[in-house]
N, C-alpha and C. Protein backbone atom coordinates (compact mmCIF):
# COMPACT_ATOMS: atom_id res chain seq x y z
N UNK A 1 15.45 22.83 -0.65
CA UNK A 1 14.58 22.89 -1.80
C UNK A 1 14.22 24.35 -2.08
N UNK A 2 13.91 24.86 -3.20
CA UNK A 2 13.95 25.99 -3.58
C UNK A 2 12.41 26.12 -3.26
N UNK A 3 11.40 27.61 -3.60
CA UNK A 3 10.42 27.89 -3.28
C UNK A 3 9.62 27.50 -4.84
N UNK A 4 9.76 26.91 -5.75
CA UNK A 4 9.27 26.83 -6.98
C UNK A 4 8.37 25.60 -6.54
N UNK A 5 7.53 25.78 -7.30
CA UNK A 5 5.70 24.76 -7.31
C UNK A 5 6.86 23.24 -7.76
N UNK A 6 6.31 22.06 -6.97
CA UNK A 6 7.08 20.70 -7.60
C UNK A 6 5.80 20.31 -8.82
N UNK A 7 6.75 19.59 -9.93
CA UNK A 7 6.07 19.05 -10.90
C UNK A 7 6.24 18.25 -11.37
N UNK A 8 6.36 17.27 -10.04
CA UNK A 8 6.13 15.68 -9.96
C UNK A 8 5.25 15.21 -8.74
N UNK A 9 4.83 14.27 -8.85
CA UNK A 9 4.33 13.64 -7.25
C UNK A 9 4.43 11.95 -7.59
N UNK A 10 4.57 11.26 -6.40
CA UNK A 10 4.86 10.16 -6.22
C UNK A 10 3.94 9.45 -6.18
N UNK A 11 3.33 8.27 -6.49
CA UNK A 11 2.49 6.84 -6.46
C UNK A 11 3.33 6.40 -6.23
N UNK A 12 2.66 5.75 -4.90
CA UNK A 12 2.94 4.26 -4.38
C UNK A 12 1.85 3.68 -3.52
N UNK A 13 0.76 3.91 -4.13
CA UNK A 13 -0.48 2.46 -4.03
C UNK A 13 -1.52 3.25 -5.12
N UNK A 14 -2.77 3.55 -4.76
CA UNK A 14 -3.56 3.77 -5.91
C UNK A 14 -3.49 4.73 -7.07
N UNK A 15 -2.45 5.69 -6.72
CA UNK A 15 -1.89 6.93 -7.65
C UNK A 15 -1.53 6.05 -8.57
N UNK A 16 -0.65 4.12 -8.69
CA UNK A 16 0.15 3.84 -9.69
C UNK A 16 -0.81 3.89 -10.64
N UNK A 17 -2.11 3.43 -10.45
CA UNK A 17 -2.88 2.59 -11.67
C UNK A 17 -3.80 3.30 -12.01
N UNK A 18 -4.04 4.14 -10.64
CA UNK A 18 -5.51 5.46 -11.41
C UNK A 18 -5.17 6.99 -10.51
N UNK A 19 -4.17 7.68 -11.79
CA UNK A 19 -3.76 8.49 -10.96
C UNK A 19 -4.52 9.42 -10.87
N UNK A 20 -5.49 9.90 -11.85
CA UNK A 20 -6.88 10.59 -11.86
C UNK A 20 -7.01 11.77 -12.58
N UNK A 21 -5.85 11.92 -13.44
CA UNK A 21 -5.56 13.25 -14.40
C UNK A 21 -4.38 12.49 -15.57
N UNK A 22 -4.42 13.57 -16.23
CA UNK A 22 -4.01 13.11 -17.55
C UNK A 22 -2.17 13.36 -17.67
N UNK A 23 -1.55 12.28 -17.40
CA UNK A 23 -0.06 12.37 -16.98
C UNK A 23 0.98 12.40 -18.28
N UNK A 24 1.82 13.81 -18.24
CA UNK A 24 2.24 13.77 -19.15
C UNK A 24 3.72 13.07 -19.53
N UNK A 25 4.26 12.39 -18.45
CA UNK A 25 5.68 11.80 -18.18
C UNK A 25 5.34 10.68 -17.02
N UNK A 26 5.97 9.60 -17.41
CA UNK A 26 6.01 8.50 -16.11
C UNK A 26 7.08 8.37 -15.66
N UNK A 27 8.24 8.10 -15.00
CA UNK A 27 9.39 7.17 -14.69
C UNK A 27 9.32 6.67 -13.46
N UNK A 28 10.03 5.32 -13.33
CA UNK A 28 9.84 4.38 -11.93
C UNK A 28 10.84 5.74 -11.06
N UNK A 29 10.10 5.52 -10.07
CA UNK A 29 11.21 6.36 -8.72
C UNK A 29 11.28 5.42 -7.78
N UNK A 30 11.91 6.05 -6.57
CA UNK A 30 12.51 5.44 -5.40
C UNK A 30 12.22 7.02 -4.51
N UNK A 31 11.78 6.45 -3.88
CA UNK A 31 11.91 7.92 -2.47
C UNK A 31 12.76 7.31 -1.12
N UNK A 32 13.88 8.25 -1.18
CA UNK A 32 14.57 7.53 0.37
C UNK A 32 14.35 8.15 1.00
N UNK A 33 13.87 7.56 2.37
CA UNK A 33 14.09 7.97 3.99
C UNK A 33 12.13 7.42 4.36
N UNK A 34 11.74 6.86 3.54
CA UNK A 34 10.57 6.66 3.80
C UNK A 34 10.13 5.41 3.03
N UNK A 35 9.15 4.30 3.42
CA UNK A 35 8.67 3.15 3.04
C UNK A 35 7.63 2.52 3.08
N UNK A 36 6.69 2.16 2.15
CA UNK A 36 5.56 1.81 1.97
C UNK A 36 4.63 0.84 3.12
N UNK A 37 3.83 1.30 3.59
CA UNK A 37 3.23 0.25 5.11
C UNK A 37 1.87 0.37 4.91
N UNK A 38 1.38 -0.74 5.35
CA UNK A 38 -0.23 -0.77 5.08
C UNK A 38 -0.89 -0.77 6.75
N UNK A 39 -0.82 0.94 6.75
CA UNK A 39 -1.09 1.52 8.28
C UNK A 39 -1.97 2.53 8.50
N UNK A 40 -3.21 2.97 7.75
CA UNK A 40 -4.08 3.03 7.61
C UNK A 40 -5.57 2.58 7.68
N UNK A 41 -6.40 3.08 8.65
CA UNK A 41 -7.78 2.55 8.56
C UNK A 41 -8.37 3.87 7.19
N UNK A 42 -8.85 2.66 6.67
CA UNK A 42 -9.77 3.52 5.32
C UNK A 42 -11.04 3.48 6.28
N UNK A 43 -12.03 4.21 6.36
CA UNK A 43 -13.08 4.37 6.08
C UNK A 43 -14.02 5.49 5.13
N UNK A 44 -13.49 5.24 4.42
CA UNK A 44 -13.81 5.95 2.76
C UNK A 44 -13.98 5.60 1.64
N UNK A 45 -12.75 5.84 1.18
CA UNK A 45 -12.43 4.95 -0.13
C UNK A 45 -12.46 2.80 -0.21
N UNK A 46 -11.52 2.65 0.50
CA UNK A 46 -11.82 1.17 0.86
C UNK A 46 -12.02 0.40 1.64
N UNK A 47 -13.28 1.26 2.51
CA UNK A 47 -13.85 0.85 3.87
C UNK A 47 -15.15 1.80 4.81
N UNK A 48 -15.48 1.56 5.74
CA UNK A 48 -16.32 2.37 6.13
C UNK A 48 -16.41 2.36 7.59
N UNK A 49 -16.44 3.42 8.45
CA UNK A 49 -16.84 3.48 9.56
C UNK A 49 -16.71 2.39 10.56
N UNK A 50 -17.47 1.65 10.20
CA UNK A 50 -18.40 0.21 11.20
C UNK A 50 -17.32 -1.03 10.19
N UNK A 51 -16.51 -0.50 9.18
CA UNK A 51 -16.04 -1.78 8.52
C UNK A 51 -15.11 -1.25 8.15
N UNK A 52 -14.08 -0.28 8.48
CA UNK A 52 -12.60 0.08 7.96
C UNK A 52 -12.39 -1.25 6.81
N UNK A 53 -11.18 -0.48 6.00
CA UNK A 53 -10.24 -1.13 5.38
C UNK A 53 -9.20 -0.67 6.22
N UNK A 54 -7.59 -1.10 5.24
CA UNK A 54 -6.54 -0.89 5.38
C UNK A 54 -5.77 -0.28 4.35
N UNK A 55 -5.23 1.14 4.14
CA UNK A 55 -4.35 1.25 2.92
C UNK A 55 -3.42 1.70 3.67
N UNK A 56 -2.55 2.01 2.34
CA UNK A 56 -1.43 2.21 2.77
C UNK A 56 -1.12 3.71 2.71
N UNK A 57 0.60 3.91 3.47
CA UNK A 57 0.81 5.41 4.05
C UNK A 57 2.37 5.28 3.90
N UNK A 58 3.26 6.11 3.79
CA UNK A 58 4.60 6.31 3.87
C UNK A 58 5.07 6.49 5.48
N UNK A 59 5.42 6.08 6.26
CA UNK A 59 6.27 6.04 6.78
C UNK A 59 7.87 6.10 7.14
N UNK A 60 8.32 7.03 7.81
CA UNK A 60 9.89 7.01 8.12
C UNK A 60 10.57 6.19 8.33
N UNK A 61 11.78 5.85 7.49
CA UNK A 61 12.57 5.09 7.56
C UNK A 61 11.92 4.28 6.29
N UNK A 62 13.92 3.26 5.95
CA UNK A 62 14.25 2.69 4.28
C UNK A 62 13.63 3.44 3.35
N UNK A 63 13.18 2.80 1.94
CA UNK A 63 13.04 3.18 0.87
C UNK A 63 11.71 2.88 0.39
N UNK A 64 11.19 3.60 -0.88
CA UNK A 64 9.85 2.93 -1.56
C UNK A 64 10.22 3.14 -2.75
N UNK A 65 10.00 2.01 -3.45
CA UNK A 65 9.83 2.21 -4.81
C UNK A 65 8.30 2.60 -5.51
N UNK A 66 8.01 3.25 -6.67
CA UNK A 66 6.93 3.34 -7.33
C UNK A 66 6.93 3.87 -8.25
N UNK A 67 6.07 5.32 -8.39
CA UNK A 67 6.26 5.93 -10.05
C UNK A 67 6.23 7.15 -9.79
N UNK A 68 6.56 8.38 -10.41
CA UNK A 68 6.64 9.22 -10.52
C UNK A 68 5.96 10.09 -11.72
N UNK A 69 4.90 10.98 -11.72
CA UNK A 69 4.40 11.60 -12.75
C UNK A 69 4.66 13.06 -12.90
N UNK A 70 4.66 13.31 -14.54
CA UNK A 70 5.18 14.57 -14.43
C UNK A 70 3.51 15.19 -14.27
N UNK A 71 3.63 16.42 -13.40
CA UNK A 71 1.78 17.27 -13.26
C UNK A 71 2.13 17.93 -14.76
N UNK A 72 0.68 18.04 -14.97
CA UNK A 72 0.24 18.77 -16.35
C UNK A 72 0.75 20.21 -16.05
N UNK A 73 1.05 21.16 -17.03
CA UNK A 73 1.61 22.67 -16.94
C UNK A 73 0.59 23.19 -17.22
N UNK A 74 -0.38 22.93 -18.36
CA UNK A 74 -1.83 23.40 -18.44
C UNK A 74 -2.58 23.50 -17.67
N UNK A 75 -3.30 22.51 -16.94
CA UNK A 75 -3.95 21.92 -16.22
C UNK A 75 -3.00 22.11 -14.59
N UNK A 76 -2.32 22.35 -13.68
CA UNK A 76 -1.53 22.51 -12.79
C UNK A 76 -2.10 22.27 -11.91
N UNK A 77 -2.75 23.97 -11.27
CA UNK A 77 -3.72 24.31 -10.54
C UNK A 77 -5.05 22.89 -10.42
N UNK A 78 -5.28 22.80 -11.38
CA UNK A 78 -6.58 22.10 -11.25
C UNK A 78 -6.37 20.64 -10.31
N UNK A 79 -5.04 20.08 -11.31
CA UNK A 79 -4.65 18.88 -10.65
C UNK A 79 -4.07 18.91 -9.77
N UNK A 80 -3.71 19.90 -8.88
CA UNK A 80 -3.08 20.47 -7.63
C UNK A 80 -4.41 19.99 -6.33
N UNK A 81 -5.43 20.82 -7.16
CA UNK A 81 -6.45 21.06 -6.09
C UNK A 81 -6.90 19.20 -6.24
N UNK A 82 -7.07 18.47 -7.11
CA UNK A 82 -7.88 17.39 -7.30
C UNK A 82 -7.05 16.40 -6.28
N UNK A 83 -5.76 16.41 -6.18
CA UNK A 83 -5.00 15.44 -5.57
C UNK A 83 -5.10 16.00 -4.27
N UNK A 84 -4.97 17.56 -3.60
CA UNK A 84 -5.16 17.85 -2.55
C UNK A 84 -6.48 17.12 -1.88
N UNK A 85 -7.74 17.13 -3.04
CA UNK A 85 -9.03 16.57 -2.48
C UNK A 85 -8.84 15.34 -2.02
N UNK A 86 -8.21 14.65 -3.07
CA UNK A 86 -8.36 13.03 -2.84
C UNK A 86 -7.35 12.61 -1.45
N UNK A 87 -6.19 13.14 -1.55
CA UNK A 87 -5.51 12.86 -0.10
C UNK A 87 -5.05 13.30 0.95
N UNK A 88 -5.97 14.53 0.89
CA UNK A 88 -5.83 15.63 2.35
C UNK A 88 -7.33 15.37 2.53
N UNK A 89 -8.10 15.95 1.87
CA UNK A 89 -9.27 16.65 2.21
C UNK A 89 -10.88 15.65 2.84
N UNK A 90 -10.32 14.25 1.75
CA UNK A 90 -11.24 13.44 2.04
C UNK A 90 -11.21 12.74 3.45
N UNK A 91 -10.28 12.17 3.80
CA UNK A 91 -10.24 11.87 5.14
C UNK A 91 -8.84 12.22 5.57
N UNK A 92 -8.34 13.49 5.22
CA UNK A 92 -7.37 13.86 6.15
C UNK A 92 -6.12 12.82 6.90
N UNK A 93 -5.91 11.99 6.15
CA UNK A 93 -5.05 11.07 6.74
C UNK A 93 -3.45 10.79 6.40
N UNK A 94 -2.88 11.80 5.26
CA UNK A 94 -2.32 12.32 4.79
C UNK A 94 -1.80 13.72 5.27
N UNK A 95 -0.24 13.91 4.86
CA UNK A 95 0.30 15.21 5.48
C UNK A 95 0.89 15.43 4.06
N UNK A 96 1.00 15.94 3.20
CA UNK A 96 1.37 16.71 1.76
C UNK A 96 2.92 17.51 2.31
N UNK A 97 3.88 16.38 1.73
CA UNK A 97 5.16 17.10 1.44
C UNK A 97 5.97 17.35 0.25
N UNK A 98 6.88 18.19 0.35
CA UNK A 98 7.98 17.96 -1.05
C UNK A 98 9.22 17.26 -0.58
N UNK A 99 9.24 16.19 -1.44
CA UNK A 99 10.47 15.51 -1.02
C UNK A 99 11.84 14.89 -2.15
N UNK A 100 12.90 14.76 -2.54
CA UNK A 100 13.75 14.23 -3.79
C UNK A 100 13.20 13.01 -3.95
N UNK A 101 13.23 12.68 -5.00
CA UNK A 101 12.69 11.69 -5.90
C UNK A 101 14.60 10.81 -6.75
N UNK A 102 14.21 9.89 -6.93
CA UNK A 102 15.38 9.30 -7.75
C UNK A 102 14.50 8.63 -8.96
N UNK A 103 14.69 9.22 -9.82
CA UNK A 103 13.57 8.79 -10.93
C UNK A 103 14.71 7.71 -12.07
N UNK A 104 13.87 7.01 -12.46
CA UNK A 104 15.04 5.49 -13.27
C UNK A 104 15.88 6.26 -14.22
N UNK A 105 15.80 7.36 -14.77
CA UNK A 105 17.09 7.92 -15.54
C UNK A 105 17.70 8.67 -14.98
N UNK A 106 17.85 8.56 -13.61
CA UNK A 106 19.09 9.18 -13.04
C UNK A 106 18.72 10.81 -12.89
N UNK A 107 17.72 11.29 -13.03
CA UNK A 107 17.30 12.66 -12.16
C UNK A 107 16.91 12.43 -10.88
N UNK A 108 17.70 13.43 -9.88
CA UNK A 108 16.34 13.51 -8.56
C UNK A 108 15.54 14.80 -9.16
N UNK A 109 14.51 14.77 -8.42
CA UNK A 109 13.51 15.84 -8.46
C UNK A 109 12.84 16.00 -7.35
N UNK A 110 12.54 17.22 -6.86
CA UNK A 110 11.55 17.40 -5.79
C UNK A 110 10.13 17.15 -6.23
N UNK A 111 9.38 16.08 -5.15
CA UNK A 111 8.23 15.59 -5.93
C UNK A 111 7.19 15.69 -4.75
N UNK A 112 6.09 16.04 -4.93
CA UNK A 112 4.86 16.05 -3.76
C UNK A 112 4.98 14.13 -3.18
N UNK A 113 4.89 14.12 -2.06
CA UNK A 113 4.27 12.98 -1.39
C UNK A 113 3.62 13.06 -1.21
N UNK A 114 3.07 12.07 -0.29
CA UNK A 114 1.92 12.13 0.38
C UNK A 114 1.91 11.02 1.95
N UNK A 115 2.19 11.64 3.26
CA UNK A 115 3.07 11.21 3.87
C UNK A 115 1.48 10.66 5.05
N UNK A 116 2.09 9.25 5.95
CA UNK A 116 1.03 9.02 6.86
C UNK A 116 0.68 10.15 7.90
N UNK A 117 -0.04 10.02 8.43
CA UNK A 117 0.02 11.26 9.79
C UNK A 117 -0.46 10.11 10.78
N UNK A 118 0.82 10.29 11.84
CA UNK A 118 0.66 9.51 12.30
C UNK A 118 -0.42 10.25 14.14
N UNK A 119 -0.56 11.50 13.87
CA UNK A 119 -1.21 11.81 14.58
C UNK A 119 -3.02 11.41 14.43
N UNK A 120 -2.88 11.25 13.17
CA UNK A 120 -4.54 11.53 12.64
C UNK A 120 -5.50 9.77 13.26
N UNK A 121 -6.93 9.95 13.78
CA UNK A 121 -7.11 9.58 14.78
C UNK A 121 -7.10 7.62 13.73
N UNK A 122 -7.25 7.88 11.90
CA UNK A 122 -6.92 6.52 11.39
C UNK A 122 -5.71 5.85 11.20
N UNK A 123 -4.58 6.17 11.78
CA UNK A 123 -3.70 5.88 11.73
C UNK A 123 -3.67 5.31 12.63
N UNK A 124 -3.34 3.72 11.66
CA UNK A 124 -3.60 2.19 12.83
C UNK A 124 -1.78 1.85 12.91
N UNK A 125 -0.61 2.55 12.33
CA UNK A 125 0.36 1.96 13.19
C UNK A 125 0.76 0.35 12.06
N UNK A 126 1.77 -0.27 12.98
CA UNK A 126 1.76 -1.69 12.50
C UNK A 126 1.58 -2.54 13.21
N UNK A 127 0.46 -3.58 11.88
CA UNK A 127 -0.16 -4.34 12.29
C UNK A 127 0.09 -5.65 12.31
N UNK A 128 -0.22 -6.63 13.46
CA UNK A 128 -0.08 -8.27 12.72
C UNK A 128 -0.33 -8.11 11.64
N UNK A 129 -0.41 -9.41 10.90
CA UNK A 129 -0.49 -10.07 9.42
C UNK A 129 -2.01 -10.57 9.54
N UNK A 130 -2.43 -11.10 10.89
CA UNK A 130 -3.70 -11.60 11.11
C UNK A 130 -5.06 -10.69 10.86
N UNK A 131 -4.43 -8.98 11.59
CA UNK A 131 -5.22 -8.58 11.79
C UNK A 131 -5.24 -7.51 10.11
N UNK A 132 -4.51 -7.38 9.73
CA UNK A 132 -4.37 -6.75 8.29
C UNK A 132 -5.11 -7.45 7.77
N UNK A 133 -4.96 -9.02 7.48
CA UNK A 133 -5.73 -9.71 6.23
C UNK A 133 -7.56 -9.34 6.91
N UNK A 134 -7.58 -9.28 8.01
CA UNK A 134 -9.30 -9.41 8.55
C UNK A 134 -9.86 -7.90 7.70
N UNK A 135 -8.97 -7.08 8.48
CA UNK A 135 -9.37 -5.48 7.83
C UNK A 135 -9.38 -5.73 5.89
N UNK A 136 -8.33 -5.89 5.32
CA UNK A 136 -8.71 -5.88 3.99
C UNK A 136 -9.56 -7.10 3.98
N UNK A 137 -10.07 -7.75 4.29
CA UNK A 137 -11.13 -8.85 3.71
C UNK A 137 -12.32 -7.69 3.67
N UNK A 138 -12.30 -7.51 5.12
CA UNK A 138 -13.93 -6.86 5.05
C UNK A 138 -14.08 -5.40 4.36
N UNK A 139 -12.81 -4.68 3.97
CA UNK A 139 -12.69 -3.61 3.64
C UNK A 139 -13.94 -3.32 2.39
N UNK A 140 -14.48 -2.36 2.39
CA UNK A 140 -15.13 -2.18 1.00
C UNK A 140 -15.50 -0.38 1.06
N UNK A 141 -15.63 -0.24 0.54
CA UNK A 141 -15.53 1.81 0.18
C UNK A 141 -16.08 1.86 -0.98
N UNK A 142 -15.87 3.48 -0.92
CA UNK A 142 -16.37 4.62 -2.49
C UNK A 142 -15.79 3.70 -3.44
N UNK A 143 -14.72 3.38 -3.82
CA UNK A 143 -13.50 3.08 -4.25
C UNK A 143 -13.97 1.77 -4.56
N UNK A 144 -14.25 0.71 -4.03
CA UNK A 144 -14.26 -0.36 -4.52
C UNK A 144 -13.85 -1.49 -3.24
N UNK A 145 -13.07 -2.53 -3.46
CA UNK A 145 -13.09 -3.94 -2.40
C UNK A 145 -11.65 -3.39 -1.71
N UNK A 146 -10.93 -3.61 -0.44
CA UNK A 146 -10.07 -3.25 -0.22
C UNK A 146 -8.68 -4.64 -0.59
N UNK A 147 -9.29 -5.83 -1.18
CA UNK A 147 -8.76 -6.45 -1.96
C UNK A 147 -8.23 -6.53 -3.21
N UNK A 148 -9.12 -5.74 -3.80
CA UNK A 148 -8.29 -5.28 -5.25
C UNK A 148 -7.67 -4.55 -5.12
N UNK A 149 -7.52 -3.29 -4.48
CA UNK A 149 -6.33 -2.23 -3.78
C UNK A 149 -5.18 -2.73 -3.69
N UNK A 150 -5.22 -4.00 -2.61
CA UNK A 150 -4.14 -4.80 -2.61
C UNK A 150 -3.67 -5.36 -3.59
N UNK A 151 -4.64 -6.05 -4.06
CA UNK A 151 -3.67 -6.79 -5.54
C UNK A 151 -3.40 -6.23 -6.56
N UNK A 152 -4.11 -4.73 -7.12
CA UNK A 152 -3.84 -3.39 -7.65
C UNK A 152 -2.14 -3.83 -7.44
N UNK A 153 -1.68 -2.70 -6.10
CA UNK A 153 -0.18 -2.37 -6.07
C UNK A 153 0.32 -3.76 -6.39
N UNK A 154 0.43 -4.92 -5.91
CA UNK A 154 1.21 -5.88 -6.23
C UNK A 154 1.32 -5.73 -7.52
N UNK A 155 0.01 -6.01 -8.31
CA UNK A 155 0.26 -6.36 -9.64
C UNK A 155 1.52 -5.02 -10.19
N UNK A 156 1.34 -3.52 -9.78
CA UNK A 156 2.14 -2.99 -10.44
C UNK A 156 3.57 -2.59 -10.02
N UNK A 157 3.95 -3.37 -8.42
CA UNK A 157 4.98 -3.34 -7.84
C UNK A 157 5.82 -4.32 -8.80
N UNK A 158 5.12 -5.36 -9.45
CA UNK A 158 5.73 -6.38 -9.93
C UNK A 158 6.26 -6.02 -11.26
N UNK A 159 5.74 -5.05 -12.04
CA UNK A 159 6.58 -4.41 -12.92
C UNK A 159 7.50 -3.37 -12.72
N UNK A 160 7.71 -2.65 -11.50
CA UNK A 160 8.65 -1.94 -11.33
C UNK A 160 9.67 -2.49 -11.01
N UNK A 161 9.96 -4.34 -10.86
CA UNK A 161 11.55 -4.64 -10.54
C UNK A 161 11.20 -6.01 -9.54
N UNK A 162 11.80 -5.69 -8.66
CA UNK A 162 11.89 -6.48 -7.19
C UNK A 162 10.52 -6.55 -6.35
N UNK A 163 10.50 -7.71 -6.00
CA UNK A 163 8.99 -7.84 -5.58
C UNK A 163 8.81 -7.81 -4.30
N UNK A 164 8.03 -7.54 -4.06
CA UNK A 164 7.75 -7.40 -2.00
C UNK A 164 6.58 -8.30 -1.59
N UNK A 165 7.48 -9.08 -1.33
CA UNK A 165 6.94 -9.97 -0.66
C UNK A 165 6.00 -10.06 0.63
N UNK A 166 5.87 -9.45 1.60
CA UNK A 166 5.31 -8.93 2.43
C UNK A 166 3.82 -8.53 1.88
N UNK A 167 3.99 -7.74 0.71
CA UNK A 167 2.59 -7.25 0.42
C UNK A 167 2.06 -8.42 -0.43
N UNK A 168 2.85 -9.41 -0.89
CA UNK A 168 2.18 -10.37 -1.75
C UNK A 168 1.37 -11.08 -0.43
N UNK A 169 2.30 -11.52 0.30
CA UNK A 169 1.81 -12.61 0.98
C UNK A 169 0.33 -12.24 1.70
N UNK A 170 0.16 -10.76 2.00
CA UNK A 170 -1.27 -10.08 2.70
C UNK A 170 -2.07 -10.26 1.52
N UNK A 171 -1.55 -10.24 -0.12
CA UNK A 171 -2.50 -10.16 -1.15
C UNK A 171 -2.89 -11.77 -1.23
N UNK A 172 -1.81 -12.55 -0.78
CA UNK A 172 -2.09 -14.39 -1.21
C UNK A 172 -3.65 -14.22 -0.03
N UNK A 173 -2.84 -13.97 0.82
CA UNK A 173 -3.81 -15.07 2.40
C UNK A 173 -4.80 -13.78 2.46
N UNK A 174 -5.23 -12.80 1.57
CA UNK A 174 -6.41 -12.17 2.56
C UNK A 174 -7.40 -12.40 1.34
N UNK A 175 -6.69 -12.94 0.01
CA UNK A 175 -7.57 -13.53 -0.98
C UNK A 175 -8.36 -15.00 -0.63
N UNK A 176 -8.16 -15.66 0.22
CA UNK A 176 -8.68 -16.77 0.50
C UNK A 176 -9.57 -16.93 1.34
């Protein structure tokens, strides 16, 4: 990858639906060598301390599908620093990389991630199905229920194509 600023970054969970700045290009992407896992303790955004949630984190190995935004050229810097806040700074659970992107018209692009750390002390790893649905039930944060999070990405996994089942089924049974 060359040394030039990337001016894209990837959603794949709350970036799809509220990415938090004003996006001037969308296209569905795919990021290979890494795949969407709900391996995260929130205690922030969709959870707390004494009541974690669960979100999700990229992990090594297969593929993720999601979206890709182009960053503002005006605005850069600003939305540089705002996304640094939201997924480095707030609970550090995140490692900020540049990685190729396969965007639906056939460009790659080098695009910011936003990768799990699997050192960082919320990084819960993978989990039963039992113990995921308990964490998002009780999940609740800054952010809101750690149930709508979940059904958030479904709902917009389900317009990008092929559906994942896995995350439906944590969205069916942790709704009940």
């Amino acid at each position: 990858m060359s040394d030039a600023k990337p001016v894209w970054v990837f959603a794949y969970g709350s970036l799809m639906w509220n990415p938090g700045f004003a996006v001037r290009e969308t296209q569905p992407a795919r990021l290979h060598g890494f795949h969407r896992a709900f391996c995260i303790y929130s205690e922030h955004y969709r959870g707390t301390p004494k009541k974690p949630g669960l979100i999700l984190g990229l992990l090594a190995g297969g593929s993720c599908r999601g979206l890709a935004y182009r960053l503002p050229s005006k605005s850069y810097e600003k939305v540089r620093r705002y996304l640094w806040q939201r997924e480095i700074e707030n609970d550090g659970v995140y490692v900020e990389a540049v990685r190729p992107l396969q965007l639906a018209d056939g460009r790659t692009v080098p695009a910011l991630v936003y990768l799990a750390d699997r050192a960082h002390r919320q990084f819960a790893g993978k989990l039963s199905l039992a113990k995921s649905i308990r964490l998002v039930r009780q999940g609740k944060g800054a952010t809101g229920s750690n149930i709508d999070y979940v059904r958030n990405t479904v709902t917009h996994l389900r317009e990008l194509g092929p559906r994942d089942r896995t995350l439906e089924e944590l969205a069916r049974r942790a709704a009940l």
